[in-house]
PDB file of N, CA and C in Angstrom:
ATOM      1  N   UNK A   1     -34.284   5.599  23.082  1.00  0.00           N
ATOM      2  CA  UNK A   1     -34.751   4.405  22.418  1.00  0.00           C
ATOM      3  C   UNK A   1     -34.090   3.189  23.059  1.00  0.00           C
ATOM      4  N   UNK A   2     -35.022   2.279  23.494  1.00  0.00           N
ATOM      5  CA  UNK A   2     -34.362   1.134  24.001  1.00  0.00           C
ATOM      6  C   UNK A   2     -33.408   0.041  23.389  1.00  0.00           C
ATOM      7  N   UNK A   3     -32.199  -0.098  23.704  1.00  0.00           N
ATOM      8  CA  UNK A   3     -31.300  -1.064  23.454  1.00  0.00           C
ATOM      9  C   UNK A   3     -30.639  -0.290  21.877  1.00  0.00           C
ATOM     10  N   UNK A   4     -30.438   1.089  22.514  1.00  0.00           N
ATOM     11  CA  UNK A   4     -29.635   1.647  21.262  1.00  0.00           C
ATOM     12  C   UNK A   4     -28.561   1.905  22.067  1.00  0.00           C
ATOM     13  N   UNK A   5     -27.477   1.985  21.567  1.00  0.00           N
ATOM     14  CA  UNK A   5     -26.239   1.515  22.147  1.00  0.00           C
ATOM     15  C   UNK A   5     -25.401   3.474  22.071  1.00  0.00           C
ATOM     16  N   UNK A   6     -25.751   3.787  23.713  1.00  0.00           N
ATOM     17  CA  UNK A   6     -24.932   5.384  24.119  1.00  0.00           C
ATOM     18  C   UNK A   6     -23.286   5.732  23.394  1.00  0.00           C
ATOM     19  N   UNK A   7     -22.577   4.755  23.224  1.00  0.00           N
ATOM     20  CA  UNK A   7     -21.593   5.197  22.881  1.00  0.00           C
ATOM     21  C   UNK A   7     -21.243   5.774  21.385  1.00  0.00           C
ATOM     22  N   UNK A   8     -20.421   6.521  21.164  1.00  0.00           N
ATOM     23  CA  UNK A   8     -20.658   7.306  19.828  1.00  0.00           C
ATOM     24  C   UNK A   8     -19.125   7.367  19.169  1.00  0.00           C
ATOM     25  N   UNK A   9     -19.042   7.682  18.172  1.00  0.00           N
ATOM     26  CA  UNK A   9     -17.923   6.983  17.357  1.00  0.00           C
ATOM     27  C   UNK A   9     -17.556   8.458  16.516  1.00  0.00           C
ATOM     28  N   UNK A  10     -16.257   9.118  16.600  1.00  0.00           N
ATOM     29  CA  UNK A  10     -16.389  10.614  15.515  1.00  0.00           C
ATOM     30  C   UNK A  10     -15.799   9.625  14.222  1.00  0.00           C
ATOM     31  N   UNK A  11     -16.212  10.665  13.497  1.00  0.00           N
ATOM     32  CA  UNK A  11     -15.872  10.429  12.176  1.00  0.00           C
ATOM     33  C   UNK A  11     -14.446  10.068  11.988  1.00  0.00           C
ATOM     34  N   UNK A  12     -13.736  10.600  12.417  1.00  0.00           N
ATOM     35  CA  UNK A  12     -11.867  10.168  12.572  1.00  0.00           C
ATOM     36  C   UNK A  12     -11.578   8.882  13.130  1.00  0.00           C
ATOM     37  N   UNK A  13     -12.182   8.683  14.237  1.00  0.00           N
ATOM     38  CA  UNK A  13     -12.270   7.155  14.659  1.00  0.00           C
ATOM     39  C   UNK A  13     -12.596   5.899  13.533  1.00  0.00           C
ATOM     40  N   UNK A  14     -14.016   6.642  13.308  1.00  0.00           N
ATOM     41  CA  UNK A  14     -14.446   5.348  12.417  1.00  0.00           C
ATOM     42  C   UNK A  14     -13.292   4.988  11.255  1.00  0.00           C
ATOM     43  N   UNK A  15     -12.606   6.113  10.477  1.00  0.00           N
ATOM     44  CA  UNK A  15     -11.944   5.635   9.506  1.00  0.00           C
ATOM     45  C   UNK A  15     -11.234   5.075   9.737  1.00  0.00           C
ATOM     46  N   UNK A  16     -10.128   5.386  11.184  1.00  0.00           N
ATOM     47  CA  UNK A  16      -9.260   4.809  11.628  1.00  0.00           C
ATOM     48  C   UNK A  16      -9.427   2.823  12.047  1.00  0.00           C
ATOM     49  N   UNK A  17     -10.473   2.941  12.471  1.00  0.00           N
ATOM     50  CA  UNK A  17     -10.865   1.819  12.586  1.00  0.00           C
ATOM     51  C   UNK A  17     -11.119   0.759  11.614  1.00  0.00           C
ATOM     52  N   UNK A  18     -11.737   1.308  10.586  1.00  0.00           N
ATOM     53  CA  UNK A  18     -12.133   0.843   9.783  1.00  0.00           C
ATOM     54  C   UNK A  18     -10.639   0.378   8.384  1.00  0.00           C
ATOM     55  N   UNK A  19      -9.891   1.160   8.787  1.00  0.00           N
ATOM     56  CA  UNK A  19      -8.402   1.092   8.489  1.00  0.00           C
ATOM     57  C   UNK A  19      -7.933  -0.528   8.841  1.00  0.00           C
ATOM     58  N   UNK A  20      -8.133  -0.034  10.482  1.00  0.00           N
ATOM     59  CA  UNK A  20      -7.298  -1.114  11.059  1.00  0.00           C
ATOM     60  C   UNK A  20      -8.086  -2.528  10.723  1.00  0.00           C
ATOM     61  N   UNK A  21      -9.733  -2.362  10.833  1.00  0.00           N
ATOM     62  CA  UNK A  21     -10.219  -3.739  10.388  1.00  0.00           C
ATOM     63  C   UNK A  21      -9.981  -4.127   8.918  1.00  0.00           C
ATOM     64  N   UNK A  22      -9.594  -3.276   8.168  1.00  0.00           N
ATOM     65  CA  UNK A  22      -9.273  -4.060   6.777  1.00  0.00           C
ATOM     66  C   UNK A  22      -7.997  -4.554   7.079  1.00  0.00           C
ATOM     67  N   UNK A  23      -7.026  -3.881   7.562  1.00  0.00           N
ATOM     68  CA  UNK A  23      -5.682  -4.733   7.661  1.00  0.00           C
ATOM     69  C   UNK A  23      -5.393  -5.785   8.620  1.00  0.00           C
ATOM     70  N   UNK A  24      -6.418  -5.706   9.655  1.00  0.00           N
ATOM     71  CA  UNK A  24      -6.750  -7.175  10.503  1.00  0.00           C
ATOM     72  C   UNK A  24      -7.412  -8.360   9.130  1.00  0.00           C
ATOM     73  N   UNK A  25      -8.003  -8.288   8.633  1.00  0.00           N
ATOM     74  CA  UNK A  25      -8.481  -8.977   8.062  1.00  0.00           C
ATOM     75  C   UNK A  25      -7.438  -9.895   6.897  1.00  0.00           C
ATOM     76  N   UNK A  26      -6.175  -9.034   5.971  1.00  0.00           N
ATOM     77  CA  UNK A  26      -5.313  -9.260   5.150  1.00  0.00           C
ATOM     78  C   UNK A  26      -4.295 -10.324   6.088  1.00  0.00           C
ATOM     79  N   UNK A  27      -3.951  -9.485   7.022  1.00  0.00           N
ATOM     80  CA  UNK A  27      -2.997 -10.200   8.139  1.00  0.00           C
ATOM     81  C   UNK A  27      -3.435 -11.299   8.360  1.00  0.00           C
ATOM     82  N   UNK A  28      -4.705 -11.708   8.639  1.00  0.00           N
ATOM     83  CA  UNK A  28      -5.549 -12.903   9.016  1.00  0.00           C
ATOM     84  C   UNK A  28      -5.049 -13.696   7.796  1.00  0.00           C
ATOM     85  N   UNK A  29      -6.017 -13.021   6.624  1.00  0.00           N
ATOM     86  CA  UNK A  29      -5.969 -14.039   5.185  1.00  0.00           C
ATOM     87  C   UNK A  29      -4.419 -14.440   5.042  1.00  0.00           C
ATOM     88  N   UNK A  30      -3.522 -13.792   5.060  1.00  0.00           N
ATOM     89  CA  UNK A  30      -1.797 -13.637   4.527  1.00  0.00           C
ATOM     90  C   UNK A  30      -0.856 -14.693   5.812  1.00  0.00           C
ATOM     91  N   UNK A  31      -1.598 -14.471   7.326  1.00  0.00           N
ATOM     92  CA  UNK A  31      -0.849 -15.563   8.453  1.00  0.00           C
ATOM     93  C   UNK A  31      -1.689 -16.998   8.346  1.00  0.00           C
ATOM     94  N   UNK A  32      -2.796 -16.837   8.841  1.00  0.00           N
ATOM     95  CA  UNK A  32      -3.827 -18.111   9.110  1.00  0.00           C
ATOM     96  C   UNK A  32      -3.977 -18.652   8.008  1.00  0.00           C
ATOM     97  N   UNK A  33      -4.562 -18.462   6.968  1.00  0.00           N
ATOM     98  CA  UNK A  33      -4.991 -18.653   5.574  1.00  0.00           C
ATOM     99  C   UNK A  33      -6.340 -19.038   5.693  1.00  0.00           C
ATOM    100  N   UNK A  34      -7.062 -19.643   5.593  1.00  0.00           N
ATOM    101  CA  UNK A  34      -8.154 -20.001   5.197  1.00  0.00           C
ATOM    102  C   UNK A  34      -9.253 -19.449   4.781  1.00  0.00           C
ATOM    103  N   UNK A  35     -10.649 -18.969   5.452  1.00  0.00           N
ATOM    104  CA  UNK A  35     -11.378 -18.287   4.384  1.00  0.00           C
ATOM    105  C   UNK A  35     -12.311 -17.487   5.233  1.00  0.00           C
ATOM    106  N   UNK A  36     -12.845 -16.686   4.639  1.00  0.00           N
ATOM    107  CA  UNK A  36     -13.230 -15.270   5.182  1.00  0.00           C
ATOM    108  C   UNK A  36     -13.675 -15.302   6.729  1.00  0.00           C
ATOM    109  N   UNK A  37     -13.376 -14.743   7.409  1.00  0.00           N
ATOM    110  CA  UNK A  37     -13.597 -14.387   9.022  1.00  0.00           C
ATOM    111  C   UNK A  37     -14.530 -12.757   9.072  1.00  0.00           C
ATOM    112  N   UNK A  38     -15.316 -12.509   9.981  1.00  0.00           N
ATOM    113  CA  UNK A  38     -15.677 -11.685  10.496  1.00  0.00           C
ATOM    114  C   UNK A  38     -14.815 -11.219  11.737  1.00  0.00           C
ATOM    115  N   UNK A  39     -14.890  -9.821  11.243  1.00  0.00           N
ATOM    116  CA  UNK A  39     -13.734  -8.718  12.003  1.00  0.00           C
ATOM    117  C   UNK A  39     -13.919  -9.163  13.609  1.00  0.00           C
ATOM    118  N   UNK A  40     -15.369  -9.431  13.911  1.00  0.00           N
ATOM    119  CA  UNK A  40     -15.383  -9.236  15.405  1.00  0.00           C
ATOM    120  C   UNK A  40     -15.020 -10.644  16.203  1.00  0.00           C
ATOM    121  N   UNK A  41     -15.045 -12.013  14.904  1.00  0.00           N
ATOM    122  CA  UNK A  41     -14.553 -13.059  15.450  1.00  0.00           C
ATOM    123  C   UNK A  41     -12.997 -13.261  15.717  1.00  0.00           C
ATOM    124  N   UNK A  42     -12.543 -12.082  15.090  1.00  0.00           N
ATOM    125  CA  UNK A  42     -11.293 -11.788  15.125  1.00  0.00           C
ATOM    126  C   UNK A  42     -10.473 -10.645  16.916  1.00  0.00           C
ATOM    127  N   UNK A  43     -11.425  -9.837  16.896  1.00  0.00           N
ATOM    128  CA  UNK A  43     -11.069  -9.128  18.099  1.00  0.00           C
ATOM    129  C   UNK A  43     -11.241  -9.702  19.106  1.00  0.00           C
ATOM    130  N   UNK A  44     -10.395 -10.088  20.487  1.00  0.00           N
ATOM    131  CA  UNK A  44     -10.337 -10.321  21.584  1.00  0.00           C
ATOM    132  C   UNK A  44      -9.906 -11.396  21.519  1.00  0.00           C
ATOM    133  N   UNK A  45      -9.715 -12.992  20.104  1.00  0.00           N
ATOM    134  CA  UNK A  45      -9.692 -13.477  19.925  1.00  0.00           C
ATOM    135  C   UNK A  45      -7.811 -14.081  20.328  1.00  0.00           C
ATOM    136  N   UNK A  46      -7.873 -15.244  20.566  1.00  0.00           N
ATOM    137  CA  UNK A  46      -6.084 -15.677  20.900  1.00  0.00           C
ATOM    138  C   UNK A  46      -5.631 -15.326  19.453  1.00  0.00           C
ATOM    139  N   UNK A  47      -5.889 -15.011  17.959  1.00  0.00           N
ATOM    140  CA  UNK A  47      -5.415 -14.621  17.388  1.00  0.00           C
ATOM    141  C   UNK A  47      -5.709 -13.051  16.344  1.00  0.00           C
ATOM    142  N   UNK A  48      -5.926 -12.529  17.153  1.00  0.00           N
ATOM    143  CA  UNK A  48      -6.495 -10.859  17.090  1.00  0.00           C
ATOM    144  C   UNK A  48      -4.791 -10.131  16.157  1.00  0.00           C
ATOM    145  N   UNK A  49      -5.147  -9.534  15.122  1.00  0.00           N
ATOM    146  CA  UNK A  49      -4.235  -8.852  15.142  1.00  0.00           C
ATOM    147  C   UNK A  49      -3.612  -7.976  15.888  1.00  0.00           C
ATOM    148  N   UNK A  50      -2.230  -6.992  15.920  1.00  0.00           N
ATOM    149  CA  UNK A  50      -2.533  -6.067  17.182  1.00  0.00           C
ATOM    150  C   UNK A  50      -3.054  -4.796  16.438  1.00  0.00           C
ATOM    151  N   UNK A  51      -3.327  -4.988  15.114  1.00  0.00           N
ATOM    152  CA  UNK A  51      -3.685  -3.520  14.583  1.00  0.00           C
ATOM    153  C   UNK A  51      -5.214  -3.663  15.346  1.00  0.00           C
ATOM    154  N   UNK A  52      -5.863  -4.168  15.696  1.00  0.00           N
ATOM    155  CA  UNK A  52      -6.893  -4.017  16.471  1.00  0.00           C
ATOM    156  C   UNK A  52      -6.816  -3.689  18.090  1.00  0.00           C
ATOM    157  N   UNK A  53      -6.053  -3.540  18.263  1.00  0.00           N
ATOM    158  CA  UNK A  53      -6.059  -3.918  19.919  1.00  0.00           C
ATOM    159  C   UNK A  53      -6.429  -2.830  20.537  1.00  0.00           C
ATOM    160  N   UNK A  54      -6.268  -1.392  19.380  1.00  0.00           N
ATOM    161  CA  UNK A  54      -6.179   0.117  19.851  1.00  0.00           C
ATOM    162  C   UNK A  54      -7.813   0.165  19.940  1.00  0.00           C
ATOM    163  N   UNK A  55      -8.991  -1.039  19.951  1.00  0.00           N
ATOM    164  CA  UNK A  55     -10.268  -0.380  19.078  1.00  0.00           C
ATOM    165  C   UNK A  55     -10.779  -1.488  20.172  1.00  0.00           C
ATOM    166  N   UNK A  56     -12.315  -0.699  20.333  1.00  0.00           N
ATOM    167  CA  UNK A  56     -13.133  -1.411  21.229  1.00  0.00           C
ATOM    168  C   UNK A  56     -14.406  -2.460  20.731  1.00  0.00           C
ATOM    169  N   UNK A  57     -14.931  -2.853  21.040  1.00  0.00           N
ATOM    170  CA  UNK A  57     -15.873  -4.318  20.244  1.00  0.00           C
ATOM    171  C   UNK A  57     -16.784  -3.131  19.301  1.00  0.00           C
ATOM    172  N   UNK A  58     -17.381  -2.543  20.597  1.00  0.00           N
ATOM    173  CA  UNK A  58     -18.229  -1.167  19.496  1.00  0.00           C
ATOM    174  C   UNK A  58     -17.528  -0.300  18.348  1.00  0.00           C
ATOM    175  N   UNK A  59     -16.636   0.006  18.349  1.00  0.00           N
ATOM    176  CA  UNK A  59     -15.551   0.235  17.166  1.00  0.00           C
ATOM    177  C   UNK A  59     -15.608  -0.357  16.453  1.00  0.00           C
ATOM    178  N   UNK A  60     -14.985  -1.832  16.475  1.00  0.00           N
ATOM    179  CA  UNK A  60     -15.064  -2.600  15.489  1.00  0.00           C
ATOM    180  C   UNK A  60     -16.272  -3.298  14.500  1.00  0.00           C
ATOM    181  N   UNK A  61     -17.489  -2.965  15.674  1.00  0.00           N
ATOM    182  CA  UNK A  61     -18.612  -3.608  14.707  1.00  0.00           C
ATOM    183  C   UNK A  61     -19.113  -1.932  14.086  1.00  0.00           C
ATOM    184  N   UNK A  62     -18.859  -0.905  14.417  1.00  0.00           N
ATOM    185  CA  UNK A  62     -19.230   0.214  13.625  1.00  0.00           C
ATOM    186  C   UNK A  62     -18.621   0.084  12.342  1.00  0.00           C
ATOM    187  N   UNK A  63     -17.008   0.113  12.590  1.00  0.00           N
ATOM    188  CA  UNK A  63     -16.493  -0.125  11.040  1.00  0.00           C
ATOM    189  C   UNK A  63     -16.934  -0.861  10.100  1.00  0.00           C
ATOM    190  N   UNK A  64     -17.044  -2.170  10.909  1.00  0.00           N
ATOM    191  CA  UNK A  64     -17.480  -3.419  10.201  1.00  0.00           C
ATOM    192  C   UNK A  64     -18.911  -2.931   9.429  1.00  0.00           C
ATOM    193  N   UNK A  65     -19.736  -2.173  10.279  1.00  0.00           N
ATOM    194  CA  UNK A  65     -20.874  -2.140   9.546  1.00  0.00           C
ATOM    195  C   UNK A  65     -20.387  -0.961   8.006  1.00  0.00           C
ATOM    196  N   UNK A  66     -19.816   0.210   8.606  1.00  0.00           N
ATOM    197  CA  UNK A  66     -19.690   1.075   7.620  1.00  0.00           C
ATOM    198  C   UNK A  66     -18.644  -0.019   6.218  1.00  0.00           C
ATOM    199  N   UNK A  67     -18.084  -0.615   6.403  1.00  0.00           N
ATOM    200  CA  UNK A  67     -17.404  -0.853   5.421  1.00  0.00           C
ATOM    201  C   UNK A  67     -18.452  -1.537   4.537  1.00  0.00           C
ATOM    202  N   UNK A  68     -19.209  -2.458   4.951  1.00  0.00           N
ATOM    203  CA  UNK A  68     -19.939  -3.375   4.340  1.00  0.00           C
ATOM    204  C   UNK A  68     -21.381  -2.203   3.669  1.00  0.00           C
ATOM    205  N   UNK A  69     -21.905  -1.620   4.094  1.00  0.00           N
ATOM    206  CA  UNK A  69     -22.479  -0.484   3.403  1.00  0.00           C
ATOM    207  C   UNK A  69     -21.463   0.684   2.505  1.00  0.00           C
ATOM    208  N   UNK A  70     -20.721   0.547   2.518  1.00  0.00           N
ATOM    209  CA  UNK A  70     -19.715   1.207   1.117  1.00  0.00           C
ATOM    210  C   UNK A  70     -19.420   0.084   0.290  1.00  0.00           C
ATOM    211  N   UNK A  71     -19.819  -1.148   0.210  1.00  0.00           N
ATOM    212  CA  UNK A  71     -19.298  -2.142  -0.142  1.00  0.00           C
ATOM    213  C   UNK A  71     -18.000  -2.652  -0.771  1.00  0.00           C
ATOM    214  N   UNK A  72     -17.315  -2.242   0.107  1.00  0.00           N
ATOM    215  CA  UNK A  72     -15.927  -2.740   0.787  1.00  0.00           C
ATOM    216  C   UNK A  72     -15.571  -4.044   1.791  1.00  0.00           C
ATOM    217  N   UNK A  73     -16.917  -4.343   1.918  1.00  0.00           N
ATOM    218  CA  UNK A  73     -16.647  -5.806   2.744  1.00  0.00           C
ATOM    219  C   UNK A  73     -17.779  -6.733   2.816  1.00  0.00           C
ATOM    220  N   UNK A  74     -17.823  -7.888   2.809  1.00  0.00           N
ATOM    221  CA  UNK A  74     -18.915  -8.563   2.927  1.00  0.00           C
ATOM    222  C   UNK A  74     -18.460  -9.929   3.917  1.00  0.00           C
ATOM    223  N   UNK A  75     -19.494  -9.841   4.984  1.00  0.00           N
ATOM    224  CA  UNK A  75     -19.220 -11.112   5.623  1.00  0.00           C
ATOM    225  C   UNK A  75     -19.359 -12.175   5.213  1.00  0.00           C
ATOM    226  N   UNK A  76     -18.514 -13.199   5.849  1.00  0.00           N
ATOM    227  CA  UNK A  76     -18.703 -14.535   5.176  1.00  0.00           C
ATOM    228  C   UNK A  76     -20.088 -14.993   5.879  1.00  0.00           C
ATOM    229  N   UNK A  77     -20.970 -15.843   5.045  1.00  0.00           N
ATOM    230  CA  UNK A  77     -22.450 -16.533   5.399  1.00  0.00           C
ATOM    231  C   UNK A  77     -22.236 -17.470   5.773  1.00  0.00           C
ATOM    232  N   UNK A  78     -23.009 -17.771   7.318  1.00  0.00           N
ATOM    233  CA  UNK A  78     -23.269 -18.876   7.911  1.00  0.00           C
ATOM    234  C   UNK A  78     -24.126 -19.996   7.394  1.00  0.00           C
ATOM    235  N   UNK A  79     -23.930 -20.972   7.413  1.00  0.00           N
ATOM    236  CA  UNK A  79     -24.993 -22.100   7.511  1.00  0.00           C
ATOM    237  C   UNK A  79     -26.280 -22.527   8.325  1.00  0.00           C
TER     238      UNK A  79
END
């Protein structure tokens, strides 16, 4: 299927990941302060946590998606 993305994620990963993007996110809220960020504006970013650093962009938007379908996370809405 075109523009479906080959790389694949085990189940151990994702949690792990999905670990680390909730505690990227606290670290964010608890250092920076201000108000809700998306995980992936956060990775690669000059202020990336390092609990992310172990996880790849595709990692992080897998978690990101699984968390937000357990509803455990919701992105902040653009304008």
């Amino acid at each position: 299927m075109k523009g479906q993305h080959e790389e694949k994620i085990t189940p151990e990963r994702l949690i792990e990941a999905s670990d680390a993007v909730l505690m990227a996110l606290q670290e964010h809220a608890r250092e920076i302060g201000g108000g809700p960020i998306s995980p992936l504006a956060l990775h690669g970013s000059s202020v990336q946590p390092a609990c992310l650093a172990d996880f790849t962009r595709y990692e992080v938007e897998e978690a990101t998606a699984f968390l937000m379908r357990m509803g455990m996370l919701e992105l902040p809405r653009t304008v």
